[in-house]
Protein backbone atom coordinates (compact mmCIF):
# COMPACT_ATOMS: atom_id res chain seq x y z
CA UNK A 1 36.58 -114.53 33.54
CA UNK A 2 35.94 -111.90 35.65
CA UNK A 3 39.46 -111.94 37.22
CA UNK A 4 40.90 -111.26 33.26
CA UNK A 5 38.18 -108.46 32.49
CA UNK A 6 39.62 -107.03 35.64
CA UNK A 7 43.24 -106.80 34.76
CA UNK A 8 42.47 -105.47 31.31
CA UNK A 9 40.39 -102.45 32.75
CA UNK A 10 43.58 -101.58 34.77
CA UNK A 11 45.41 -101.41 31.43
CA UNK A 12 43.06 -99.25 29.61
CA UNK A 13 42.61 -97.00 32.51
CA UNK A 14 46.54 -96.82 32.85
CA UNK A 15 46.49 -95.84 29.21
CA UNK A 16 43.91 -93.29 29.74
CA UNK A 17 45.64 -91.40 32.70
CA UNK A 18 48.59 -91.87 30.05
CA UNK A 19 46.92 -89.58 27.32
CA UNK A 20 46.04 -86.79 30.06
CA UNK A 21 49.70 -84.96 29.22
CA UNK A 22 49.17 -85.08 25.61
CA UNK A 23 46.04 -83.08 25.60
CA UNK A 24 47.49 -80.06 27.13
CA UNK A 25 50.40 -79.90 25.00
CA UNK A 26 50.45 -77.57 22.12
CA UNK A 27 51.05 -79.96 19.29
CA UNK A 28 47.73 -81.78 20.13
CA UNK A 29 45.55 -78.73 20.33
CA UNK A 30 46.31 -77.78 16.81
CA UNK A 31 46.05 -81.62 15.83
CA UNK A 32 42.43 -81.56 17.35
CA UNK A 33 41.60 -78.10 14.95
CA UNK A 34 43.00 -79.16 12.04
CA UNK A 35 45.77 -76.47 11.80
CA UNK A 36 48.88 -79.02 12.41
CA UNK A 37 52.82 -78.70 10.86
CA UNK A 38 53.85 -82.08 10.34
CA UNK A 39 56.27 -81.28 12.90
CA UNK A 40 53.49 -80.98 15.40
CA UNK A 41 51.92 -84.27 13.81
CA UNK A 42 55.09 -85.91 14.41
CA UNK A 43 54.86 -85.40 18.22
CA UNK A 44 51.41 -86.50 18.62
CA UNK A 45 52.26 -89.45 16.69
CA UNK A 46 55.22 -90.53 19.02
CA UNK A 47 53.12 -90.22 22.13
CA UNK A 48 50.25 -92.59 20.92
CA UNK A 49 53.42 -94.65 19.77
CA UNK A 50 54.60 -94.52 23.68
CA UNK A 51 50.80 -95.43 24.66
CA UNK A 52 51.35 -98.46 22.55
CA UNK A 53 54.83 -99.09 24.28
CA UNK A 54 52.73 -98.71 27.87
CA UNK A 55 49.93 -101.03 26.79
CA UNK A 56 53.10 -103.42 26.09
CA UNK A 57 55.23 -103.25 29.12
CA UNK A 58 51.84 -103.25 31.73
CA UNK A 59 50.40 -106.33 30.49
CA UNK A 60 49.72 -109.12 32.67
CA UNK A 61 51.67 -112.14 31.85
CA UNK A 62 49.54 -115.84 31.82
CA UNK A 63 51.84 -118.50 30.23
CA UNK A 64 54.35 -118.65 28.32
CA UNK A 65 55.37 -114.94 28.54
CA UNK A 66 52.27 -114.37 26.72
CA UNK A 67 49.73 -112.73 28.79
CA UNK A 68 46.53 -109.51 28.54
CA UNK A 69 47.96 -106.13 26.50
CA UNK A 70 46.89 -103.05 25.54
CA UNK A 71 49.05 -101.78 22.62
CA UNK A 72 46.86 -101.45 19.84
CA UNK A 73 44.78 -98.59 21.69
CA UNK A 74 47.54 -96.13 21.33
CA UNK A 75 48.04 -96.41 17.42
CA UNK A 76 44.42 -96.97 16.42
CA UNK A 77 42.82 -94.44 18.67
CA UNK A 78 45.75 -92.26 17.31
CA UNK A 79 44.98 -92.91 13.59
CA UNK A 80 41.42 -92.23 14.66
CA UNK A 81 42.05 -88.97 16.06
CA UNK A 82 44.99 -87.27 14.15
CA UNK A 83 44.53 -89.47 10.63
CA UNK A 84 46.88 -92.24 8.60
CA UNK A 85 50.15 -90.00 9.57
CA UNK A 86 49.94 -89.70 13.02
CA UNK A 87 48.39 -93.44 13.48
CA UNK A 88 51.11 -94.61 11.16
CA UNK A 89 54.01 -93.36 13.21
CA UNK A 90 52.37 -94.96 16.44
CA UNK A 91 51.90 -98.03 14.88
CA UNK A 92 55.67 -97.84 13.73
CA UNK A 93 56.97 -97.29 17.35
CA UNK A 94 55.09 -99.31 18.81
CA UNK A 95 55.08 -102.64 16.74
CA UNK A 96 59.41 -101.63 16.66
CA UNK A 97 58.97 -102.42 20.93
CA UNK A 98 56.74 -105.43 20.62
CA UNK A 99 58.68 -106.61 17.84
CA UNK A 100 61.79 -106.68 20.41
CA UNK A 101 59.93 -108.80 23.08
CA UNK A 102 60.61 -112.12 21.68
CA UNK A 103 57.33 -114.74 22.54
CA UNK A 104 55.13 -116.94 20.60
CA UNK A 105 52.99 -113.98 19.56
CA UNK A 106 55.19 -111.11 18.52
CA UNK A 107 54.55 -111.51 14.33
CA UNK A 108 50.80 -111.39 14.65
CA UNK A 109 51.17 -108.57 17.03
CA UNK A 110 53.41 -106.71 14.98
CA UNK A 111 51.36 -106.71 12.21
CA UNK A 112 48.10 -106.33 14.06
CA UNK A 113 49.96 -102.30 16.12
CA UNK A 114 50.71 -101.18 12.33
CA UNK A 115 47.45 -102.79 10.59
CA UNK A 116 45.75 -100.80 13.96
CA UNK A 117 47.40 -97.17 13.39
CA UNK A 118 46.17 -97.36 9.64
CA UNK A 119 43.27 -98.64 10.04
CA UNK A 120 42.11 -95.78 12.76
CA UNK A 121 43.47 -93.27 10.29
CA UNK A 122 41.12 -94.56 7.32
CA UNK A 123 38.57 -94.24 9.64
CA UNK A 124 39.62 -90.51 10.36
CA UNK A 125 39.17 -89.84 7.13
CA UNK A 126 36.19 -91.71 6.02
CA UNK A 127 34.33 -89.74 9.00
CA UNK A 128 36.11 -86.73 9.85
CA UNK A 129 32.72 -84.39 8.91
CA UNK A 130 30.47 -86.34 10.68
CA UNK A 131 29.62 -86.58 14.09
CA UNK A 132 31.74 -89.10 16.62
CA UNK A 133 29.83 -92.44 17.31
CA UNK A 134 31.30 -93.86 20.13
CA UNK A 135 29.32 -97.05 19.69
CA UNK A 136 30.82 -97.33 15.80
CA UNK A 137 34.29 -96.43 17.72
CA UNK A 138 33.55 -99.56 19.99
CA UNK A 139 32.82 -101.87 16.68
CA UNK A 140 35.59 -100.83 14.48
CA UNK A 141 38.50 -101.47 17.95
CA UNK A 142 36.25 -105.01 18.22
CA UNK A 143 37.08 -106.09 14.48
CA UNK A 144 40.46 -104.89 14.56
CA UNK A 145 40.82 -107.13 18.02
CA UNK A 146 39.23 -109.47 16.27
CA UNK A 147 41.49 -109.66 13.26
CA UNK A 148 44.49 -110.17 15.90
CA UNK A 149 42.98 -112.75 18.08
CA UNK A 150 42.28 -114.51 14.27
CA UNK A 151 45.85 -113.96 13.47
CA UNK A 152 47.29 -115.34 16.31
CA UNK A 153 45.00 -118.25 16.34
CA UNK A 154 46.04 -119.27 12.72
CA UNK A 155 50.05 -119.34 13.20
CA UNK A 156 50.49 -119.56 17.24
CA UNK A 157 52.89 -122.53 17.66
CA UNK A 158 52.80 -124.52 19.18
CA UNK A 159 49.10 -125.25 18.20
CA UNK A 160 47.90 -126.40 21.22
CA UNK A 161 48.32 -123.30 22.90
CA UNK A 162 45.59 -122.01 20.72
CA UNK A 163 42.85 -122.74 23.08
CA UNK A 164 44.64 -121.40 26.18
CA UNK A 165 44.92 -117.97 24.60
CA UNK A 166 41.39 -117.90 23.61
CA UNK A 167 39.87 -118.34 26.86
CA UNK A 168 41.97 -116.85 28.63
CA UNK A 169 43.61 -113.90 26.73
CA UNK A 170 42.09 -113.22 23.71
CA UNK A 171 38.47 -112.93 24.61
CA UNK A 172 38.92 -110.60 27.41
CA UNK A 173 41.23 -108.44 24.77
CA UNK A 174 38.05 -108.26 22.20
CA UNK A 175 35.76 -107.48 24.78
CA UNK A 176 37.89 -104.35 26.84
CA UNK A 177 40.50 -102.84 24.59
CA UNK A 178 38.22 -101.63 22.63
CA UNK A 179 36.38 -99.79 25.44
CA UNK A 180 39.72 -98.34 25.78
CA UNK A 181 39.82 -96.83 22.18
CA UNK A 182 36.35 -95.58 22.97
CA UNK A 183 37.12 -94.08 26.22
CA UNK A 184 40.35 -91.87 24.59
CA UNK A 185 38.42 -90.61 21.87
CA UNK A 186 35.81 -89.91 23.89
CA UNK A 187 37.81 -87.72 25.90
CA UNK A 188 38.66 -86.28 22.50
CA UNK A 189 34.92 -85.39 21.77
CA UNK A 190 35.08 -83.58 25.04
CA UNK A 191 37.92 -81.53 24.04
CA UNK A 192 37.06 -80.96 20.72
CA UNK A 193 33.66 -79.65 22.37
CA UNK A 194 35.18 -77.47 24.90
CA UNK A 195 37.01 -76.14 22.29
CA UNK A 196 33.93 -75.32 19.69
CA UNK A 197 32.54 -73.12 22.49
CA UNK A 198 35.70 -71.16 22.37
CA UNK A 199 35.59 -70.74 18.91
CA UNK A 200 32.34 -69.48 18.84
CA UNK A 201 33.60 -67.12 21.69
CA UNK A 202 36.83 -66.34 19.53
CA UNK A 203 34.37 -65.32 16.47
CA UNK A 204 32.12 -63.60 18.52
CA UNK A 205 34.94 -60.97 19.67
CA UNK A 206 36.48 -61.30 15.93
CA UNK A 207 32.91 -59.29 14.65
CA UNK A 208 32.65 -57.16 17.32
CA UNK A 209 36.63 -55.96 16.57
CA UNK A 210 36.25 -55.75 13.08
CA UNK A 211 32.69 -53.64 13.83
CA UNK A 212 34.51 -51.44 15.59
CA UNK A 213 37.93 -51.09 13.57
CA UNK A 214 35.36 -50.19 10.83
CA UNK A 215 34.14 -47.31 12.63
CA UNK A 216 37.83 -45.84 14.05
CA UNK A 217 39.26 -45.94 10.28
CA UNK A 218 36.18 -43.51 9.17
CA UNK A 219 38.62 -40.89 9.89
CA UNK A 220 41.63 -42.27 7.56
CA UNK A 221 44.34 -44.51 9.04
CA UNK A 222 46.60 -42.49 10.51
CA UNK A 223 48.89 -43.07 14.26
CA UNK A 224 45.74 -42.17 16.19
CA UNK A 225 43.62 -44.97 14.21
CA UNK A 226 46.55 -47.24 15.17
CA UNK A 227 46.26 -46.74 19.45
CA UNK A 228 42.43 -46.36 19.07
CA UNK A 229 42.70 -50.32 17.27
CA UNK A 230 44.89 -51.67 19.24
CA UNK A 231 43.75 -50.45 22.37
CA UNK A 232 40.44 -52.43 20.97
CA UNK A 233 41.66 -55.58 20.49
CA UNK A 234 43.96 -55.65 23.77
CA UNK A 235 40.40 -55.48 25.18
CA UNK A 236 39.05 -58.80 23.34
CA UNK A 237 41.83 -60.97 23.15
CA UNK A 238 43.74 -62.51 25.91
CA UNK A 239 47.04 -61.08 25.84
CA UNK A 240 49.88 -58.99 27.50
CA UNK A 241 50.49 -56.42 24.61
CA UNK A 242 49.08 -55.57 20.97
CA UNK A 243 50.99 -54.09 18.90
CA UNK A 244 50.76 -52.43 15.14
CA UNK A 245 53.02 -51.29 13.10
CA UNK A 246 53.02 -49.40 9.61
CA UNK A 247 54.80 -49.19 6.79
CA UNK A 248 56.25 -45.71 7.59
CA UNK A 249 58.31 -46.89 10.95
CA UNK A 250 55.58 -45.75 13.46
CA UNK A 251 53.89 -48.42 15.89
CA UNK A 252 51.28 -48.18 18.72
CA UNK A 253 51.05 -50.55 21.81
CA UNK A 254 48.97 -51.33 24.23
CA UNK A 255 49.54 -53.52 26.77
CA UNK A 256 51.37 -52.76 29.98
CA UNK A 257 53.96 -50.71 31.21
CA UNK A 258 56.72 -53.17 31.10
CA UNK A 259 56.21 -54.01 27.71
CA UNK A 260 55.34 -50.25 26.36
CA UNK A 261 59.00 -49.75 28.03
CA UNK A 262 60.44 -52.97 25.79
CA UNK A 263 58.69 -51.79 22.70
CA UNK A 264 60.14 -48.45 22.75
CA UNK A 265 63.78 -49.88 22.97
CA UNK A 266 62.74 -52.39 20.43
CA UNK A 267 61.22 -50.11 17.58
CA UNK A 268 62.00 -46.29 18.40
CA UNK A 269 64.54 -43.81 16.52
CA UNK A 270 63.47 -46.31 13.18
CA UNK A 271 64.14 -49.61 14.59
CA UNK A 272 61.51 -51.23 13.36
CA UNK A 273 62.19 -54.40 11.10
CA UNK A 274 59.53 -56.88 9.36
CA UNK A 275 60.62 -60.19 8.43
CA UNK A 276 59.29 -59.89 4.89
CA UNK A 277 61.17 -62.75 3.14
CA UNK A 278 59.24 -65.21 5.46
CA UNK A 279 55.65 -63.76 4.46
CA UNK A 280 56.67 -63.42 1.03
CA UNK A 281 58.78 -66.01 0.10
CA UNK A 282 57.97 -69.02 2.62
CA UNK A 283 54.38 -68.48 2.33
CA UNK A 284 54.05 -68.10 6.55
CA UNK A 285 50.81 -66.91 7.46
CA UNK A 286 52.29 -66.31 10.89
CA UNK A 287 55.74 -66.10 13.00
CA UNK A 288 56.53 -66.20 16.72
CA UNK A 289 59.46 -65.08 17.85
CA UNK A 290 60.80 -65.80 21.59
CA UNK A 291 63.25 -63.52 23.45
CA UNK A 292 63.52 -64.53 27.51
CA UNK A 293 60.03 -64.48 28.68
CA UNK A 294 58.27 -63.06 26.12
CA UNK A 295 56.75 -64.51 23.13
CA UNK A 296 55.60 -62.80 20.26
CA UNK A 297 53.10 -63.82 17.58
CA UNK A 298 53.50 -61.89 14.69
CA UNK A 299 50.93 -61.83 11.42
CA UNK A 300 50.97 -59.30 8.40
CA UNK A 301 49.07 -56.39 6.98
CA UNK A 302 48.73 -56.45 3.49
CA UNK A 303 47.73 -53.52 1.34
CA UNK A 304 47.63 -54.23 -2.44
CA UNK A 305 49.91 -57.39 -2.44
CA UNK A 306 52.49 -56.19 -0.78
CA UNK A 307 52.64 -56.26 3.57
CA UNK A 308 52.30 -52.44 4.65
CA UNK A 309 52.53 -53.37 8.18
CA UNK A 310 52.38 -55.94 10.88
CA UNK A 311 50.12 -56.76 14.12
CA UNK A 312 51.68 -58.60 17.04
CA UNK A 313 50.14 -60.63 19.93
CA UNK A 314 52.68 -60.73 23.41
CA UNK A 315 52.45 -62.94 25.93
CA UNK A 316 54.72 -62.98 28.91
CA UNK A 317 52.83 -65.46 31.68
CA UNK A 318 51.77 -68.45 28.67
CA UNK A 319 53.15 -69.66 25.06
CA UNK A 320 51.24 -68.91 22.63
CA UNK A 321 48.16 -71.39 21.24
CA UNK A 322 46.37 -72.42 18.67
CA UNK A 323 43.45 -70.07 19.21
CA UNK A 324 46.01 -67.53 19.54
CA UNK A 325 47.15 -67.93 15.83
CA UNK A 326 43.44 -68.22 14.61
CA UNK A 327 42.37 -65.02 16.19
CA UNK A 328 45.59 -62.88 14.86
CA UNK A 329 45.79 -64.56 11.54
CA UNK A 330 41.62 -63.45 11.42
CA UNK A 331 42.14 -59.91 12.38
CA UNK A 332 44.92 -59.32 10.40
CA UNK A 333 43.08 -60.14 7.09
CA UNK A 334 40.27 -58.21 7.80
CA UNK A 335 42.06 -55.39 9.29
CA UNK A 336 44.06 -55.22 6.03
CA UNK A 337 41.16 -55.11 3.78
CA UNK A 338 39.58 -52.59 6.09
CA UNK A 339 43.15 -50.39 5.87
CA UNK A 340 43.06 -51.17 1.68
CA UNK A 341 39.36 -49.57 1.67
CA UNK A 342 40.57 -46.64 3.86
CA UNK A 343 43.21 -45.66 1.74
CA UNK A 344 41.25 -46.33 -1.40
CA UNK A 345 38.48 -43.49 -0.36
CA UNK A 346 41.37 -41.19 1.12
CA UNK A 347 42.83 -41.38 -2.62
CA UNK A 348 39.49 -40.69 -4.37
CA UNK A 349 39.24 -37.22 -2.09
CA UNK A 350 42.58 -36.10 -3.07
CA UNK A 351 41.73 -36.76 -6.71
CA UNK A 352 38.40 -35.30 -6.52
CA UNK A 353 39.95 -32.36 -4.90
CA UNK A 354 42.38 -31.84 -7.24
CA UNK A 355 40.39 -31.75 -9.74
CA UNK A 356 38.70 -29.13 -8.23
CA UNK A 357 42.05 -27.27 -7.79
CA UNK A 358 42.67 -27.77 -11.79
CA UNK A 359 39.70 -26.19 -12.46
CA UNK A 360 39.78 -23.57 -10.47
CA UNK A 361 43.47 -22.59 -12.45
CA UNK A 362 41.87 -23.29 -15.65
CA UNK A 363 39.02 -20.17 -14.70
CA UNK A 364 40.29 -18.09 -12.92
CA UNK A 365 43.45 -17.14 -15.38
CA UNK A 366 40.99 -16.94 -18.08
CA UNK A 367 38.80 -14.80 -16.28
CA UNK A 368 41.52 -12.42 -14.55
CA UNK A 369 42.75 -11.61 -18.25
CA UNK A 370 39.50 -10.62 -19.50
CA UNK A 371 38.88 -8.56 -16.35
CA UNK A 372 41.99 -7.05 -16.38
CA UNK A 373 41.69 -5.75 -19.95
CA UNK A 374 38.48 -4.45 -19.18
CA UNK A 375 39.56 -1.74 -16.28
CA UNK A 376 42.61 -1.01 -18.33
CA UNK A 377 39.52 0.28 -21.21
CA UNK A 378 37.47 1.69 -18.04
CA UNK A 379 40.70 3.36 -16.25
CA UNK A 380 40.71 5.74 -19.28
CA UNK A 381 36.94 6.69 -19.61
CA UNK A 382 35.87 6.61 -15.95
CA UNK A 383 38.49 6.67 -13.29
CA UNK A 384 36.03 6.39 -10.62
CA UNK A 385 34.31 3.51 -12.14
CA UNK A 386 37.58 1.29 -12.54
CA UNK A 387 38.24 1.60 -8.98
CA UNK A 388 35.17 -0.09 -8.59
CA UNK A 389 35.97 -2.32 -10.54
CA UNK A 390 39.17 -2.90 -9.04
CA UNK A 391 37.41 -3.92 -5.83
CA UNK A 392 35.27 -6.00 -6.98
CA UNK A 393 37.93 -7.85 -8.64
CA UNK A 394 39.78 -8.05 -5.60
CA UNK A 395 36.66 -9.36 -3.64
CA UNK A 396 36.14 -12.42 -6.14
CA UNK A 397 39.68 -13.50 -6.02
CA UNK A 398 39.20 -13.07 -2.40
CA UNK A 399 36.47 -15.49 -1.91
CA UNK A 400 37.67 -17.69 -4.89
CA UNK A 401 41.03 -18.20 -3.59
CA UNK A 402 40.18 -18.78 0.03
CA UNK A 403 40.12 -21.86 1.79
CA UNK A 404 36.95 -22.58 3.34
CA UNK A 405 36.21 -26.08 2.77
CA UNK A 406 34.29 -28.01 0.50
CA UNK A 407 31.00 -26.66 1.97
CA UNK A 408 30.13 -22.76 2.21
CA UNK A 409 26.91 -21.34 3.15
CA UNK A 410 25.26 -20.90 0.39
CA UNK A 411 25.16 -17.33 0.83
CA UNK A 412 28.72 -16.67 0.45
CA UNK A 413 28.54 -18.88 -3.13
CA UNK A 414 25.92 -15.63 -4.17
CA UNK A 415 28.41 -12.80 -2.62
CA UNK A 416 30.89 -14.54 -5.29
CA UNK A 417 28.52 -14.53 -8.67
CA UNK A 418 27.62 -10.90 -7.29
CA UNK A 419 31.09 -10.21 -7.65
CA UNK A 420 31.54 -11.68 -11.02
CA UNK A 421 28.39 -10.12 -12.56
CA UNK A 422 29.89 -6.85 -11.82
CA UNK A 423 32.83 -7.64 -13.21
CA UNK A 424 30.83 -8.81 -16.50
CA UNK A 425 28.47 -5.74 -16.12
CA UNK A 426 31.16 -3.79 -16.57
CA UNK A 427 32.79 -5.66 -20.05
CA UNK A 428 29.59 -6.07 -21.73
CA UNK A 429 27.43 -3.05 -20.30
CA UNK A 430 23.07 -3.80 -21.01
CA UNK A 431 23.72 -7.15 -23.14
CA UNK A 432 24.54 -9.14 -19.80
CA UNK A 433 22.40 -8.93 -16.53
CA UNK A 434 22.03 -11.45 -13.76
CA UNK A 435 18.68 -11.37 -11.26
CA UNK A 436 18.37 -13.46 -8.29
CA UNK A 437 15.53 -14.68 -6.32
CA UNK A 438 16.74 -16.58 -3.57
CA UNK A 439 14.74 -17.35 -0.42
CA UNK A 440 16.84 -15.74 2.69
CA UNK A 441 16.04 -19.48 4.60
CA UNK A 442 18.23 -20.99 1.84
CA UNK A 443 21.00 -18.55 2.99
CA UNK A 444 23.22 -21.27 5.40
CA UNK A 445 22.41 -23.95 3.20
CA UNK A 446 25.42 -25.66 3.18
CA UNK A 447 26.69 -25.94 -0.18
CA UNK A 448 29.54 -27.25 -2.51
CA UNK A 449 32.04 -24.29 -3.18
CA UNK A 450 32.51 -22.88 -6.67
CA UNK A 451 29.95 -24.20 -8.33
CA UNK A 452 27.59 -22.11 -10.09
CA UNK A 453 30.41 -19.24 -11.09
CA UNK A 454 32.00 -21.59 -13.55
CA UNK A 455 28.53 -22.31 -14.99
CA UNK A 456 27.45 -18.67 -15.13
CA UNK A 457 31.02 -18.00 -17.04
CA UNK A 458 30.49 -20.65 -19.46
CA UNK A 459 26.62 -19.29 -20.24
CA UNK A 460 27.98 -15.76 -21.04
């Protein structure tokens, strides 16, 4: 007995050392965070298939060209890991290569690979939220085993060999393959944990860039806002270059020289180009484009349902990964929200000043007509008196017109109704008259321009 629980340890260990490829490819990162095409699925699928084709071809034989295997491992702890698709397609290859080994067992085991991959896939998805239970993992390989060694027992021919295979196959298979199942997606946990701790370092830099992005779009979002950002995130994430573009043909980079060099041949003089027909109209959340040893992940700015601009992610030493696409695909949503609220408040001071301009025409012509027709009367009673006048006009308009901001001390706000009282003085002689009692500490106050003329104006 020991001699058989032996030989089936090799097997699962040779399938273990088997899987150590797969988990550094690409296709099975994305598998283990959720995020997989069904291309990607596809591949990951086909390599627990060729697990099942290993556990096929490294059995030991015992009689009858019957003998120890380990192909159900592959599909179930496939199914298992990666759901019904990806156990279904390991199941598929591999019960296709035992199906072409022609011995007394090859129906039952057939059925037992495909029965494996789907049954590891409903148990994906009856508990994919809940914690892995590698002692439930052990039970649900042992019934599965157990359901083959059944199988095989009920329609090996011929029938005498049924005894044989049970003590010295099938019980050995029960006992260790499903230790193997076990052991894979236990290496799985492992990843998956390795993996949570860089997502929660991933997140971590994700606040502190969107934090900061906050504060450098205070100013508006303008060229500088685009170097000071992506100067900012070249420091958090793990790249060669970051680049942004807008959706008035200016970009900013950083990264290093070699690529500053390639982006300026790629996107000066108006070169720049965003694929919008794939954002738009296939729906991609993301693109990566490869040109010779750089890679490129692209993701979109949007501003008011439509993309205003792009950020990019190159790499030059190593593709791109999952966390790669997770980061970008985060900072670009928040980033465009963030760009959307800029723009929003930058609109609302335009408006509010221009309002301010429209009233400003709306009093002053009024109030230039009125003051005109008043030294006109005065130039023909008192000549000295409507030269006065004269330059007093000329000092409102003076301070009136001027651009000094939308805060003036509030002393020069009094110099103005001085002005304008004079002005009044002057039209409606002792039935006007304007005294002020301001305290001098008051006098740098700063203070929004043209207000309390237009209010004196309307009260007369």
């Amino acid at each position: 007995m020991i001699t058989g629980i032996i030989e089936n340890l090799k097997i699962v260990a040779l399938i273990a050392l088997a899987i150590y490829p797969l988990i550094k490819h690409s296709s099975f990162k994305r598998v283990m965070l959720r995020v997989a095409s069904p291309r990607e699925k596809t591949i990951t699928g086909i390599y627990f298939g060729i697990l099942s084709i290993i556990g096929s071809l490294i059995g030991v034989v015992i009689f009858n060209y019957v003998g120890i295997q380990g192909n159900l491992i592959g599909p179930l702890a496939g199914g298992m890991i990666g759901g019904p698709f990806i156990g279904l397609v390991a199941g598929v290859i591999g019960a296709v290569y035992r199906y072409s080994l022609d011995n007394i067992t090859r129906l039952p085991d057939v059925i037992s690979i495909i029965v494996a991959g789907l049954g590891g896939g409903i148990y994906h998805l009856t508990y994919k939220k809940s914690k892995i239970q590698l002692f439930k993992v052990y039970l649900y390989g042992f019934a599965l085993e157990l359901g083959r060694l059944l199988l095989i027992l009920r329609y090996i021919e011929p029938r005498i060999l049924a005894g044989p295979y049970y003590s010295m196959i099938g019980i050995y298979m029960i006992i260790v393959n499903p230790f193997g199942v076990m052991l894979l997606v236990s290496l799985v946990k492992d990843i998956q944990y390795n993996q949570n701790l860089t997502g929660a370092s991933y997140a971590e830099k994700s606040l502190e860039i969107a934090r900061q992005s906050l504060r450098m779009l205070s100013n508006g979002y303008d060229k500088e806002s685009m170097e000071q950002i992506s100067g900012m995130i070249f420091r958090y994430v793990e790249v060669s270059a970051v680049i942004i573009i807008n959706g008035e043909d200016e970009y900013a980079i950083t990264g290093t020289d070699r690529l500053k060099k390639w982006a300026s041949k790629r996107y000066g003089k108006g070169n720049i180009s965003i694929d919008y027909r794939s954002y738009v109209e296939d729906e991609q959340r993301y693109l990566i484009e490869r040109l010779d040893d750089i890679v490129v992940l692209k993701a979109p700015l949007w501003l008011n349902n439509n993309i205003s601009g792009e950020l990019q992610f190159i790499k030059t030493s190593t593709d791109i990964v999952a966390t790669d696409i997770k980061m970008i695909e985060g900072i670009a949503s928040f980033l465009s929200l963030q760009i959307q609220n800029t723009l929003i408040n930058d609109q609302e001071k335009l408006l509010i000043q221009w309002e301010f301009n429209a009233l400003k025409a709306q009093v002053n012509p009024h109030f230039l007509y009125n003051a005109l027709n008043v030294i006109k009367t005065m130039v023909r009673l008192d000549s000295d008196k409507s030269q006065e006048l004269i330059i007093n006009l000329a000092d409102f308009y003076r301070r009136s017109l001027s651009e000094r901001g939308d805060l003036i001390p509030f002393v020069e706000e009094l110099k103005l109704i001085k002005s304008y009282m004079d002005l009044q003085e002057a039209r409606f002689g002792s039935r006007v008259s304007l005294s002020l009692d301001v305290n001098p500490s008051f006098y740098n106050f700063r203070f929004p321009s043209f207000t309390i003329q237009p209010l004196i104006e309307n009260s007369i």
